[in-house]
Protein backbone atom coordinates (compact mmCIF):
# COMPACT_ATOMS: atom_id res chain seq x y z
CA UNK A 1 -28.48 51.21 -3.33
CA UNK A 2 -27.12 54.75 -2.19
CA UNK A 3 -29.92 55.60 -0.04
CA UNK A 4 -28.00 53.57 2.66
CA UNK A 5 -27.44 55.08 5.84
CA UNK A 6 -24.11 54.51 5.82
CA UNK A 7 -22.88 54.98 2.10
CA UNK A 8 -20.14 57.43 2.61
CA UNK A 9 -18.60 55.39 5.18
CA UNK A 10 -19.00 52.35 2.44
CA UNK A 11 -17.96 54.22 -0.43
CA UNK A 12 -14.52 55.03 1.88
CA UNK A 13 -13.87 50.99 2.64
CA UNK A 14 -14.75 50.13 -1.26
CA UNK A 15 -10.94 51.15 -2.78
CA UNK A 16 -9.21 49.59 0.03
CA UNK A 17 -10.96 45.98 -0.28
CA UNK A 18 -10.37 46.49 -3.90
CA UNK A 19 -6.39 47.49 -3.92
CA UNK A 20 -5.89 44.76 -1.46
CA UNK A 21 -8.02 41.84 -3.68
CA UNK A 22 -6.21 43.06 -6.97
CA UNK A 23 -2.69 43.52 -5.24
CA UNK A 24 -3.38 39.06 -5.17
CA UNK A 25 -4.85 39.19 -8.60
CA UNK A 26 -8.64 38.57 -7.67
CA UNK A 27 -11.27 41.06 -8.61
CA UNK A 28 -12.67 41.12 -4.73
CA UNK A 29 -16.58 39.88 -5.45
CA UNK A 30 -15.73 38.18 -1.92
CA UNK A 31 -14.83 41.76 -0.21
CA UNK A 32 -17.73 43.44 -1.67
CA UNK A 33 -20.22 41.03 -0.79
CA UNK A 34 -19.01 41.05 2.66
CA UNK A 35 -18.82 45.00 2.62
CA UNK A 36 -22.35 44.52 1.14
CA UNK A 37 -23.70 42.43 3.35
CA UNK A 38 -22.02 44.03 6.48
CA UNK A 39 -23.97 47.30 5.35
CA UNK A 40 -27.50 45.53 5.07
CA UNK A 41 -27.99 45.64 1.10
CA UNK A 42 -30.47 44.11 -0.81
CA UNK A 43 -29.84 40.67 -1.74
CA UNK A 44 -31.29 40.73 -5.00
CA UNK A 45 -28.74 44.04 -5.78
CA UNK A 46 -25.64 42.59 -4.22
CA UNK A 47 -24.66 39.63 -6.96
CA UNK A 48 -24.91 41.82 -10.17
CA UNK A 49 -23.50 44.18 -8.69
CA UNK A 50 -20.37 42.16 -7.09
CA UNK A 51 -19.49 40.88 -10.37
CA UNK A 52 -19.96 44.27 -11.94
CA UNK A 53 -16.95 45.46 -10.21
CA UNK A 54 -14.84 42.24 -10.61
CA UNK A 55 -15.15 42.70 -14.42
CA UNK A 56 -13.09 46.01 -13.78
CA UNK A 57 -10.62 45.26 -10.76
CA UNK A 58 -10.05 41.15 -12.51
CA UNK A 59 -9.50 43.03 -15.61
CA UNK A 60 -7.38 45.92 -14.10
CA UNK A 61 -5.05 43.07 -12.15
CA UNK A 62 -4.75 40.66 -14.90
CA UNK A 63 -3.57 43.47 -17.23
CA UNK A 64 -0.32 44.06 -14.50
CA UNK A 65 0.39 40.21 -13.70
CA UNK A 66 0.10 39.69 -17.38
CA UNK A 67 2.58 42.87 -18.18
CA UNK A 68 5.05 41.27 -15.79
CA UNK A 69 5.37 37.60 -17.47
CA UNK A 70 3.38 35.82 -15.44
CA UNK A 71 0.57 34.40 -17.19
CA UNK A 72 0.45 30.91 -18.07
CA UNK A 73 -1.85 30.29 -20.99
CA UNK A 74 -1.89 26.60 -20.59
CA UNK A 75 -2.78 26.97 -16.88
CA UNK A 76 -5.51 28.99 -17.46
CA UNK A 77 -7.47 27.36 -20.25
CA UNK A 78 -7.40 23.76 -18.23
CA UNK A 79 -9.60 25.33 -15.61
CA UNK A 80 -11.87 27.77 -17.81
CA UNK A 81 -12.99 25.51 -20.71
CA UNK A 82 -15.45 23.96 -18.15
CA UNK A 83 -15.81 26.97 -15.93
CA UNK A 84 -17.25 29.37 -18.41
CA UNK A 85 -20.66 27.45 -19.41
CA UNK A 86 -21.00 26.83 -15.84
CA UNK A 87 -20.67 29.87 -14.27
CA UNK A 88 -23.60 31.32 -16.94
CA UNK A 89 -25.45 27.97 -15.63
CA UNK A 90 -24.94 29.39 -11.91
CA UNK A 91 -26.14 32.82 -12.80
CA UNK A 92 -29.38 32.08 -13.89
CA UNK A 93 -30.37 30.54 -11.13
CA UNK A 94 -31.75 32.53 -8.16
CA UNK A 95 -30.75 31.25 -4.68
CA UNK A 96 -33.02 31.36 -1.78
CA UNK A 97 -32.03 34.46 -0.15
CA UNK A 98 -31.19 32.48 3.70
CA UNK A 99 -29.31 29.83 1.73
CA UNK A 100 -27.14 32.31 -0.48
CA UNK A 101 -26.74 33.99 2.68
CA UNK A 102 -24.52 30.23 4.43
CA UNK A 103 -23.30 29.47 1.07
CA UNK A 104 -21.19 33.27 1.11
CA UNK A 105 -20.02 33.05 4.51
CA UNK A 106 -18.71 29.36 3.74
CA UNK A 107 -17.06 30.43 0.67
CA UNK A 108 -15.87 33.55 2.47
CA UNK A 109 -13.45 31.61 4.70
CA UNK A 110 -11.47 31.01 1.64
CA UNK A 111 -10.76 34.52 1.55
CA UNK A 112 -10.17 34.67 4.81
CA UNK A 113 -7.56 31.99 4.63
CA UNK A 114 -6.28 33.69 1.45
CA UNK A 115 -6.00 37.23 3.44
CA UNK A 116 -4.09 35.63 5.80
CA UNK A 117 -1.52 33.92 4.43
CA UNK A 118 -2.46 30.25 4.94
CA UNK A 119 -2.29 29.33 1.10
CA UNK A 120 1.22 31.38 0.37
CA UNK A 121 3.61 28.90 0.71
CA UNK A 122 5.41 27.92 -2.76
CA UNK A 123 6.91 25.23 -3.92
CA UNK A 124 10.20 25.28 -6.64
CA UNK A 125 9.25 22.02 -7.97
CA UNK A 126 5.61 23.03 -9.94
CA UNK A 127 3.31 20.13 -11.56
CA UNK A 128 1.11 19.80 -14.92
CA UNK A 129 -2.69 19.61 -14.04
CA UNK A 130 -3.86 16.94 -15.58
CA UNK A 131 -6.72 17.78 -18.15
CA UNK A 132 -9.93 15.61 -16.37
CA UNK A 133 -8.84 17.92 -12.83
CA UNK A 134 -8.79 21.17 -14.39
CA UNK A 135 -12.26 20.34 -16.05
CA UNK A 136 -13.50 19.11 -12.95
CA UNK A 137 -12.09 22.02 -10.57
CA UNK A 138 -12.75 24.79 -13.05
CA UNK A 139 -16.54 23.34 -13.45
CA UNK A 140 -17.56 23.02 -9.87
CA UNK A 141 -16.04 26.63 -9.46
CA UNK A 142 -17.73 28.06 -12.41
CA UNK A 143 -20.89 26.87 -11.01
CA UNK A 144 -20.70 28.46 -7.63
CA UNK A 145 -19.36 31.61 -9.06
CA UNK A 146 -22.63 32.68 -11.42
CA UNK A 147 -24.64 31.37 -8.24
CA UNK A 148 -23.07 33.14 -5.83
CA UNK A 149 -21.65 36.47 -7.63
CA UNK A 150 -18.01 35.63 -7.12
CA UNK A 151 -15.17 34.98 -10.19
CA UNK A 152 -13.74 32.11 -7.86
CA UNK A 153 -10.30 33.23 -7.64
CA UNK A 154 -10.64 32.80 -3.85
CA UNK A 155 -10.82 29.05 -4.56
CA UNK A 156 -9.00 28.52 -7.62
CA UNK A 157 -5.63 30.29 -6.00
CA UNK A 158 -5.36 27.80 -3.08
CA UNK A 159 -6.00 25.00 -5.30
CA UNK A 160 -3.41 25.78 -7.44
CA UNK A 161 -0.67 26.26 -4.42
CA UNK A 162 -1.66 23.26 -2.68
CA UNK A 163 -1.54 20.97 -5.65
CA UNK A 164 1.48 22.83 -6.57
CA UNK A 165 0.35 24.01 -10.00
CA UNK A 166 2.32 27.00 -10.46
CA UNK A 167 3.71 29.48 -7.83
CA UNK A 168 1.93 32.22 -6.35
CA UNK A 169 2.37 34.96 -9.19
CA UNK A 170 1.07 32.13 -11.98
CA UNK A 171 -1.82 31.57 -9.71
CA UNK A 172 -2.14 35.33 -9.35
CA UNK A 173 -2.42 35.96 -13.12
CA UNK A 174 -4.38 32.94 -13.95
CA UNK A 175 -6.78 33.32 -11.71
CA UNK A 176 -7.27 37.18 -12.73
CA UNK A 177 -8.36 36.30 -15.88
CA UNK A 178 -10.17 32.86 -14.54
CA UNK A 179 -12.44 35.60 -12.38
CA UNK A 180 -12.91 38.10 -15.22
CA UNK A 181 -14.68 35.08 -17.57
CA UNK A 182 -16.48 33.34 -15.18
CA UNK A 183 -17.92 37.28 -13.98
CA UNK A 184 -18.61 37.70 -17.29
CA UNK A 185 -20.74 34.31 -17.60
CA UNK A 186 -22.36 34.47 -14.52
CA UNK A 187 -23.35 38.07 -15.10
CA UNK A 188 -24.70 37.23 -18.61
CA UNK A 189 -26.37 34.29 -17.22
CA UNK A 190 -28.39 36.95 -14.76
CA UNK A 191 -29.23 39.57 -17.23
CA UNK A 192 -30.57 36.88 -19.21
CA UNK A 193 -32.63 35.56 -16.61
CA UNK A 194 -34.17 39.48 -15.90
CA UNK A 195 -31.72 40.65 -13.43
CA UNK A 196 -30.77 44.31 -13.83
CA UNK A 197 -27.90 46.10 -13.01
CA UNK A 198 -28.57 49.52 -11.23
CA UNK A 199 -27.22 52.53 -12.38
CA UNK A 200 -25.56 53.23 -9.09
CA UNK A 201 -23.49 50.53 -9.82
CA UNK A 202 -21.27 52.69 -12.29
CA UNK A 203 -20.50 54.91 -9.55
CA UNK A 204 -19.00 52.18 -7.24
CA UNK A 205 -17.36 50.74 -10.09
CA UNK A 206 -15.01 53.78 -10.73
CA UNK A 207 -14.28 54.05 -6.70
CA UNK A 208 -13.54 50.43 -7.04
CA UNK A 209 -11.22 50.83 -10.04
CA UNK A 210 -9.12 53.36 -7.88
CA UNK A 211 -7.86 50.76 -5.37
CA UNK A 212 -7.29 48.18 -8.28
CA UNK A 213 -5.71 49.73 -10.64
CA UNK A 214 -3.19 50.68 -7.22
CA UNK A 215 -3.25 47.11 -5.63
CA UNK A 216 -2.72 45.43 -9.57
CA UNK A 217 0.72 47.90 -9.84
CA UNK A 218 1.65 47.22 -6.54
CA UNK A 219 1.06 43.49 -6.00
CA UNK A 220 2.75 42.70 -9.48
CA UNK A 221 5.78 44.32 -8.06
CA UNK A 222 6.77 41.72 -5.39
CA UNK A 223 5.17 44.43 -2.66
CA UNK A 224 3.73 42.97 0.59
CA UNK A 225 0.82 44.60 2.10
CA UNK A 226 0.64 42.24 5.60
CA UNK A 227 -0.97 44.46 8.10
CA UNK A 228 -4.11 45.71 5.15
CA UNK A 229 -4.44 42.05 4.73
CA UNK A 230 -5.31 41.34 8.48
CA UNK A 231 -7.28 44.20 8.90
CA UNK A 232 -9.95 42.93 5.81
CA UNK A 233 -9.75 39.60 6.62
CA UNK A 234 -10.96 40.72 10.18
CA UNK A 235 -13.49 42.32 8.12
CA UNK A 236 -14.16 39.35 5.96
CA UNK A 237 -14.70 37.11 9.75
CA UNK A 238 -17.22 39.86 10.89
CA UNK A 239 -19.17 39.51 7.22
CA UNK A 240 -19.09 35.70 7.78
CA UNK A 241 -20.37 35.88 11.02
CA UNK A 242 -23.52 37.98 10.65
CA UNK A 243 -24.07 36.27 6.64
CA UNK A 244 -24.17 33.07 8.98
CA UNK A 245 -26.06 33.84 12.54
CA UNK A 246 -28.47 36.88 11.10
């Protein structure tokens, strides 16, 4: 994985897609497939690996969002009950790599979206989730998580603003912890099915655990990062873009 030709230059992006994807609550397994896949690794390395690091950043954002009051237990289980078994489903299943390669880029646009702004908008007025929706939500994006290598956070969070489920810190919190399970799952789910993590993986985790433990402080605190968030969803287009025409 290090022998890239560009690794430094990688290893300098790495904190900066994780303080941004933590500073929303996510863990970033979006970002660092992108980053991944911009850089030409090895499919078979890049979904272990992804979730890997979401364990840490999920875990390192949840912690701050959870510190500040904005967790909603309730919220949360709903959605994971389902998600959890699925996402270890999803994991032990190996994807084509051409057809992991479209499903990413789709599922990147979410981020994209995210980065951007387009799900942001609140609403004072919040409704319950009815119990069949969050099983049926929380399953399909369990699913795709352990298949992909994502926690889902990038699809949970607009779901929850749209359908106006809680406001954008609950989603922030809840889906923290919703990424740090299904991660968990879908990376069981792979090592179970013979997938091994490489030890070069530890090393990225700990650059990846600078920028979240930073982005998890900073985003708790009401603090706007705007122009960091264009720049990596420009990023995030680019990653779609080749994932989908190379």
């Amino acid at each position: 994985m290090l022998q890239n030709e560009n690794i430094y230059l990688f290893l300098a992006i790495l904190p900066i897609v994780s303080f941004l994807y933590s500073s929303i609550g996510h863990g970033g397994a979006s970002g660092y497939l992108a980053l991944m896949a911009l850089f030409s690794f090895a499919p078979e390395s890049m979904k272990p690996t992804a979730l890997l690091l979401n364990l840490f950043v999920a875990g390192i954002a949840f912690y701050y969002y959870y510190k500040e009051g904005y967790f909603n237990k309730k919220l949360f289980l709903v959605f994971a009950i389902a998600s959890v078994p699925l996402a270890f489903i999803g994991g032990t299943i190996e994807v084509d790599a051409s057809i992991y390669k479209k499903i990413l880029a789709i599922l990147l646009i979410f981020a994209i979206l995210k980065m951007l702004n387009v799900f942001g908008k609140e609403n004072d007025r919040t409704k319950k989730v009815k119990l069949w929706q969050g099983l049926a939500i929380g399953a399909v994006i369990g699913f795709f998580s352990g298949l992909i290598g994502i926690g889902g956070g990038i699809i949970l969070t607009p779901v929850i603003l749209l359908l106006h489920w809680g406001n954008m810190k609950q989603a922030a919190a809840v889906s923290a912890l919703f990424i740090w399970v299904n991660s968990a799952a879908g990376l069981t789910g792979q090592l179970s099915s013979g997938v091994s993590i490489e030890k070069e993986s530890l090393l990225l985790v700990a650059i990846a655990l600078t920028g979240g433990v930073l982005g998890g402080y900073y985003g708790s605190k009401k603090i706007n990062n705007k122009n960091l968030r264009y720049i990596l969803a420009f990023v995030l287009i680019i990653a779609s873009a080749k994932l989908f025409f190379i």
